[in-house]
Protein backbone atom coordinates (compact mmCIF):
# COMPACT_ATOMS: atom_id res chain seq x y z
CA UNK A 1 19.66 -17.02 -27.15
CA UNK A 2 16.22 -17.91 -28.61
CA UNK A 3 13.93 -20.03 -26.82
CA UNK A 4 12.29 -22.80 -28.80
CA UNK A 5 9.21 -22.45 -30.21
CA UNK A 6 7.52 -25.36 -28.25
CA UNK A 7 9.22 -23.32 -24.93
CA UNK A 8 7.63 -20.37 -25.81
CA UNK A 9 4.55 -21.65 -25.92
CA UNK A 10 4.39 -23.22 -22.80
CA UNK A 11 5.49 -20.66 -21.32
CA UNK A 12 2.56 -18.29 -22.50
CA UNK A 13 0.17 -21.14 -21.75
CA UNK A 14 1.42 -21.41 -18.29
CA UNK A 15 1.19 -17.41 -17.97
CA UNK A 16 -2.12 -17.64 -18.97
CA UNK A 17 -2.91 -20.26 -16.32
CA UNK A 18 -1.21 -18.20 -13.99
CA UNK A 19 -2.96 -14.81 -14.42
CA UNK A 20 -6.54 -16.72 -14.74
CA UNK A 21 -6.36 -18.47 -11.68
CA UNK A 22 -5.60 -14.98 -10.29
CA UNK A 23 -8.23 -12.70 -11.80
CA UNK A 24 -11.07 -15.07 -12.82
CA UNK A 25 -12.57 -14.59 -9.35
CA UNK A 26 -12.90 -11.11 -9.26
CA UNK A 27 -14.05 -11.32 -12.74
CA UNK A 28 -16.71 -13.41 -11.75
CA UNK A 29 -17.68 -11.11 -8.43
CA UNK A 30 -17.44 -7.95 -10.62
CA UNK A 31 -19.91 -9.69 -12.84
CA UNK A 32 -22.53 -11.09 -10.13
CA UNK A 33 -21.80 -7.33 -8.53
CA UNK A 34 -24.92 -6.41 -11.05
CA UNK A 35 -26.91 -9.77 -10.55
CA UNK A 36 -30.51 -9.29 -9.97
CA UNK A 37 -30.41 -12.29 -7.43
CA UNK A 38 -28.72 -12.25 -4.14
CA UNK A 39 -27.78 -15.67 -4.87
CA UNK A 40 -23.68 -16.36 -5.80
CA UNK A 41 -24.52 -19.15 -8.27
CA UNK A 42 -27.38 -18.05 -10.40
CA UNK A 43 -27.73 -15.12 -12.63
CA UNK A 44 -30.57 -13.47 -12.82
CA UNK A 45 -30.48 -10.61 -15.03
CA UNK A 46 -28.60 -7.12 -14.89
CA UNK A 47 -29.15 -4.38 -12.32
CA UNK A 48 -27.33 -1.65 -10.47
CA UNK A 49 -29.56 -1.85 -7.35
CA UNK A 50 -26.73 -3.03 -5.33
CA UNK A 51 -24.66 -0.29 -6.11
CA UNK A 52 -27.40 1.96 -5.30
CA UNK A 53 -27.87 0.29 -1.97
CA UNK A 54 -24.50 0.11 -1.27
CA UNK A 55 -24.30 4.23 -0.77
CA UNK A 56 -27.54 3.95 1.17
CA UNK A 57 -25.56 1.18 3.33
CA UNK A 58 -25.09 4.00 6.89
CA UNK A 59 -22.79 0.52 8.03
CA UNK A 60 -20.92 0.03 4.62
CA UNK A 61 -20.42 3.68 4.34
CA UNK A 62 -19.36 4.24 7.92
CA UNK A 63 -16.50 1.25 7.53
CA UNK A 64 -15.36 2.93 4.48
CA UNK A 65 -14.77 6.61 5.88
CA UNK A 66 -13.15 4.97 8.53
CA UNK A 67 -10.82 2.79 6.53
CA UNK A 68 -10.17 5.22 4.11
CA UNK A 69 -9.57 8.04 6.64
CA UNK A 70 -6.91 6.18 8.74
CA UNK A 71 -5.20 4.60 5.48
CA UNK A 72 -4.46 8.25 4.16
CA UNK A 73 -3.63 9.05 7.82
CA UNK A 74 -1.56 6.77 8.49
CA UNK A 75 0.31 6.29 5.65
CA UNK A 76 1.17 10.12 5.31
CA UNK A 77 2.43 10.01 9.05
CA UNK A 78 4.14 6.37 7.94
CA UNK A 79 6.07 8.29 5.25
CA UNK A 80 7.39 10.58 7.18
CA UNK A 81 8.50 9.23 10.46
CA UNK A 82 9.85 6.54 7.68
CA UNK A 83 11.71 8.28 5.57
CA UNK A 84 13.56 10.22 8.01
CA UNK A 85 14.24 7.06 10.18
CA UNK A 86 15.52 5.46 6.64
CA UNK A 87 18.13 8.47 6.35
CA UNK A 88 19.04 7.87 9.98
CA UNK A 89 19.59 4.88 9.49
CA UNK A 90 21.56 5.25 6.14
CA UNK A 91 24.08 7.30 7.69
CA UNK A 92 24.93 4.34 10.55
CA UNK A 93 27.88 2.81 10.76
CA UNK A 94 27.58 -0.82 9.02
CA UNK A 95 26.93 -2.72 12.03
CA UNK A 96 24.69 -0.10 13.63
CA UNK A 97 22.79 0.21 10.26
CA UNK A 98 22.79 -3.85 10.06
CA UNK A 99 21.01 -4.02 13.32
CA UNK A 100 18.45 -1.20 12.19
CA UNK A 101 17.49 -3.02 9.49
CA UNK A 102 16.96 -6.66 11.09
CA UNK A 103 15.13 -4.60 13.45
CA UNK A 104 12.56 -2.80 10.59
CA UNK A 105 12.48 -6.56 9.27
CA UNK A 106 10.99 -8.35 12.41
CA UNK A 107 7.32 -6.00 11.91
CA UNK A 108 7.29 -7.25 8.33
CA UNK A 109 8.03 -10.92 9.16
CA UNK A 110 6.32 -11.06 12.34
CA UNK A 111 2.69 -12.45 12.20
CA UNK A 112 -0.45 -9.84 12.48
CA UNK A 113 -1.69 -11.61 15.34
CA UNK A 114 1.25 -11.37 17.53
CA UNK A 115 1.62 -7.68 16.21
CA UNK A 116 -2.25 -7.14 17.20
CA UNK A 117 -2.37 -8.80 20.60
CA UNK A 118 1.29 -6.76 21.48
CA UNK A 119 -0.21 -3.15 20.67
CA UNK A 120 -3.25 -3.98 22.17
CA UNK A 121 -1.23 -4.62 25.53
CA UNK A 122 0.45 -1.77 25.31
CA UNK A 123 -2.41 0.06 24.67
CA UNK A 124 -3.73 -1.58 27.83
CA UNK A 125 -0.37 -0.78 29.85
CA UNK A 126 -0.38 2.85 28.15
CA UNK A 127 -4.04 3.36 29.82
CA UNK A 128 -4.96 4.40 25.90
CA UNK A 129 -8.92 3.45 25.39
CA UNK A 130 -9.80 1.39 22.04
CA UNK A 131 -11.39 3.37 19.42
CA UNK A 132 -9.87 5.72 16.72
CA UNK A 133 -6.94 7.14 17.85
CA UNK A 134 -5.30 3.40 18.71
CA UNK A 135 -6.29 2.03 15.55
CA UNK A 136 -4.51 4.74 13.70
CA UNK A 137 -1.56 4.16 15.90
CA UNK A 138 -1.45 0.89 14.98
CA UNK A 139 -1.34 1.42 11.18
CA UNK A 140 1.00 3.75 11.63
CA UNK A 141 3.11 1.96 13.52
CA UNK A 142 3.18 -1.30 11.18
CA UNK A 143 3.33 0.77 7.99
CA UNK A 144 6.36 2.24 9.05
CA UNK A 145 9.14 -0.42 8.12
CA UNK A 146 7.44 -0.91 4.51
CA UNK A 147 8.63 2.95 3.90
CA UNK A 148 11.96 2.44 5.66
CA UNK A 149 12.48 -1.10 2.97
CA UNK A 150 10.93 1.04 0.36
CA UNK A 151 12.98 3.92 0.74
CA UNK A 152 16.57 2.54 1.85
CA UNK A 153 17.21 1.32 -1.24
CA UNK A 154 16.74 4.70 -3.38
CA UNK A 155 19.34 6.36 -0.74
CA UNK A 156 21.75 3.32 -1.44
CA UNK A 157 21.72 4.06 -5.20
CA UNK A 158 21.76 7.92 -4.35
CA UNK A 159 24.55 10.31 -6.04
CA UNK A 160 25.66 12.03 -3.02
CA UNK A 161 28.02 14.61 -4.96
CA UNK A 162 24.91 15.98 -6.11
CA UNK A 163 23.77 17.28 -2.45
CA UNK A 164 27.81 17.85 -1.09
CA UNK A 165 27.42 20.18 -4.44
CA UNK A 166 24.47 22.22 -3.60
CA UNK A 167 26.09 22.51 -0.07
CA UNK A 168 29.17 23.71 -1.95
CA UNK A 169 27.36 26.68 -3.52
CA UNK A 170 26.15 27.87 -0.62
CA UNK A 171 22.32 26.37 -0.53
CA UNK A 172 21.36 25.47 3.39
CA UNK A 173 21.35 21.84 4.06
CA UNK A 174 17.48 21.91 4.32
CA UNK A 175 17.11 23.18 0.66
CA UNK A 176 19.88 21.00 -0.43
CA UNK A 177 17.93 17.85 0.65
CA UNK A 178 14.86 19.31 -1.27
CA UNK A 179 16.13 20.16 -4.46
CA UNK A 180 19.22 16.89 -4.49
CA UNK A 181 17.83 14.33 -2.75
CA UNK A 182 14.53 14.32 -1.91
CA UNK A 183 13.56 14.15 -6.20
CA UNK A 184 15.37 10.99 -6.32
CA UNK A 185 14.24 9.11 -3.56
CA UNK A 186 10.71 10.13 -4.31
CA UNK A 187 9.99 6.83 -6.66
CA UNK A 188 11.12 4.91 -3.02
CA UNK A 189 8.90 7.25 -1.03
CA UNK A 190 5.61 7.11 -3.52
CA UNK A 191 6.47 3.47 -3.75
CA UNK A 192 6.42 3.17 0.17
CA UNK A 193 3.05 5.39 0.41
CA UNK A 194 1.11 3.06 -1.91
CA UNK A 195 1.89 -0.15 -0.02
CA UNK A 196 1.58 1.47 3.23
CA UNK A 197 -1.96 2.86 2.06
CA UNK A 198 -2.93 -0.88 0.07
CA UNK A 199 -2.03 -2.92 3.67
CA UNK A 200 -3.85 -0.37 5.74
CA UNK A 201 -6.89 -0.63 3.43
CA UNK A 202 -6.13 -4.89 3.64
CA UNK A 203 -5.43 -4.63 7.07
CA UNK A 204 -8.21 -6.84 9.34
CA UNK A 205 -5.97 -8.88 12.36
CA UNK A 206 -4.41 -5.82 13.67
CA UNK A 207 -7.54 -3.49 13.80
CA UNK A 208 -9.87 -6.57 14.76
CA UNK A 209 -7.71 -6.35 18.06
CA UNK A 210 -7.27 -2.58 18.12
CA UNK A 211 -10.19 -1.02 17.34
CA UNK A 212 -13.04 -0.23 20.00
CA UNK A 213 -16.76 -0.23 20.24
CA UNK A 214 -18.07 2.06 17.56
CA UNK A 215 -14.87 2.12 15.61
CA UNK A 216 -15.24 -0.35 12.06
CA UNK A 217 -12.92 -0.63 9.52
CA UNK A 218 -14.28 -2.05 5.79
CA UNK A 219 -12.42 -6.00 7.10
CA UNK A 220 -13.90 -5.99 10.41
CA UNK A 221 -17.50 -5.32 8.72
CA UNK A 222 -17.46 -7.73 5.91
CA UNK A 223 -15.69 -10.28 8.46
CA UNK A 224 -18.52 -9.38 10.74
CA UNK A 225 -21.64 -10.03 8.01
CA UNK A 226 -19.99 -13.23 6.77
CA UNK A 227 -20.94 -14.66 9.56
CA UNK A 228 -25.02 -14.15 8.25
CA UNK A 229 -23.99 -14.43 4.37
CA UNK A 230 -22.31 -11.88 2.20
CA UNK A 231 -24.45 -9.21 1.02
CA UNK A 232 -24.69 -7.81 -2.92
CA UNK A 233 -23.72 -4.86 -1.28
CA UNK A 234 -20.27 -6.45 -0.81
CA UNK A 235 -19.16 -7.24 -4.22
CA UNK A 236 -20.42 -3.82 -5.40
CA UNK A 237 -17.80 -1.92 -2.96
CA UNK A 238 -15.01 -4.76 -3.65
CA UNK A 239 -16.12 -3.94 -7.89
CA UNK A 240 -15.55 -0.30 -6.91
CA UNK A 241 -12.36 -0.49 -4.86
CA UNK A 242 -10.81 -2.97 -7.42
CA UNK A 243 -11.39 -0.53 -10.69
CA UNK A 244 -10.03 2.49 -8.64
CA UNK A 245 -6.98 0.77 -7.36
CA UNK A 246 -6.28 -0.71 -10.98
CA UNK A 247 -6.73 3.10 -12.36
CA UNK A 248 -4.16 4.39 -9.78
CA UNK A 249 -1.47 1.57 -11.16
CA UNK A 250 -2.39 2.52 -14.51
CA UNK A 251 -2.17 6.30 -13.86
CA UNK A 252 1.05 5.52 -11.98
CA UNK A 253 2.65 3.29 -14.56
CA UNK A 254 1.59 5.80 -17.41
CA UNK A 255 3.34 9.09 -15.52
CA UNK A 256 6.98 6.79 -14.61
CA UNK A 257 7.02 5.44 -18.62
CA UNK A 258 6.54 9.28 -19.18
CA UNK A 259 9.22 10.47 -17.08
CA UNK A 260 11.45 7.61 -18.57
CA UNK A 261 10.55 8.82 -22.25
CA UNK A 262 11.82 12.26 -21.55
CA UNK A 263 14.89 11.26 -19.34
CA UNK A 264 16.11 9.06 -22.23
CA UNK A 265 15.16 11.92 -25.00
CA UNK A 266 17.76 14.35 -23.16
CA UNK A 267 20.98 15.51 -24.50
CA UNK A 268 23.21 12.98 -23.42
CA UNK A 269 25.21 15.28 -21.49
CA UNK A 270 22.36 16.00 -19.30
CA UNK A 271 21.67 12.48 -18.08
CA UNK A 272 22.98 11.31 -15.14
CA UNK A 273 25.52 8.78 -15.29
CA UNK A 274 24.52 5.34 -14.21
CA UNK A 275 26.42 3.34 -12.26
């Protein structure tokens, strides 16, 4: 059914709204990112001097290693212990798997500052001191159920003929998971990666309560110079980290249309049938 034309419209218009109330402030700190003037109101004329600054910036630079570091840490350790614990989990029986799942839930609804102030007393209790090792613990530990959500539902939709097959014809169940089933839950696991790496990067509650002396992520620092003003410097890194991400998504997007193109230009009797 067509929508009206009026509809239509309004719809677009209220898209547009939409999307411009999202993006029209980082357009606007993208733009001041090469303002001569330190001021956030005024423009002064172009320059890259903050973004020359910015990688003379030891604190900046510091807070960025670290954040960086521990989000490709702990989001590689995240997919693992996940994964597996989402396979665990898959094979329950329906209650036991019900209760799993309410339990990888409560992380994800829970608030960060009741996750923050709980690992840091059990880093107190564990006798483990506050500095880089117990903030990557903590990432890891609430990046964990966004891979078992991410990846639980590419096992539900998973073929399992496919891998009772291989077993069939005589492949070990190790290199039966590899070649059957670990291909199509990848889209899960990638999927679970990203947002594991994008809330470790966001992440300032937890590591404001879990990090020690010496031991700065990028949130803690900027929290920590708001206090005296936002520098330049700033919305140079935030211009930065905002292109790259948006490259990755496009990158992403581009290589999953591509795989798409070529599933749906195979013979038909080499698709797999949908359910």
């Amino acid at each position: 059914m067509r929508k009206h034309p009026l509809l239509r419209g309004l719809s677009c218009f209220y898209s547009v709204i939409i999307f411009a109330f999202l993006y029209a402030p980082i357009v606007v700190l993208i733009v001041f990112s090469f303002n001569t003037l330190k001021s956030r109101g005024k423009w002064g004329g172009f320059t890259l001097d903050w973004y020359r600054s910015l990688f003379e910036n030891d604190t900046i630079m510091s807070a960025l290693s670290n954040t960086l570091t521990i989000a490709l840490l702990s989001s590689t350790i995240a997919i693992l212990v996940g994964t597996l614990a989402a396979i665990g989990i898959f094979f329950m029986g329906k209650r036991l798997r019900r209760l799993h799942m309410n339990i990888a839930y409560l992380p994800v609804l829970n608030a960060d500052i009741v996750t923050g102030i709980s690992l840091l007393l059990a880093f107190s209790v564990l006798g483990i001191r506050l500095g880089y090792v117990s903030l990557l613990l903590a990432h890891i530990t609430f990046n964990i159920p966004y891979v078992i959500l991410s990846v639980m539902p590419k096992l539900q939709q998973l073929e399992w003929h496919t891998y009772e097959a291989a077993l069939d014809l005589g492949a070990p169940p190790v290199k039966a998971f590899c070649k059957a089933v670990l291909p199509e839950i990848m889209p899960g696991i990638v999927t679970g990666f990203l947002l594991a790496f994008t809330l470790s990067i966001d992440d300032f509650v937890i590591s404001y309560f879990t990090a020690g002396p010496g031991v700065s992520t990028l949130s803690v620092t900027i929290y920590t110079m708001a206090r005296k003003g936002i520098k330049p410097e700033i919305n140079a890194l935030s211009a930065i980290l905002f292109v790259v991400v948006l490259a990755l998504l496009l990158i992403i997007n581009f290589r999953n249309n591509a795989a798409q193109q070529r599933k749906e230009n195979q013979p038909t009797f080499l698709r797999k049938e949908e359910k």
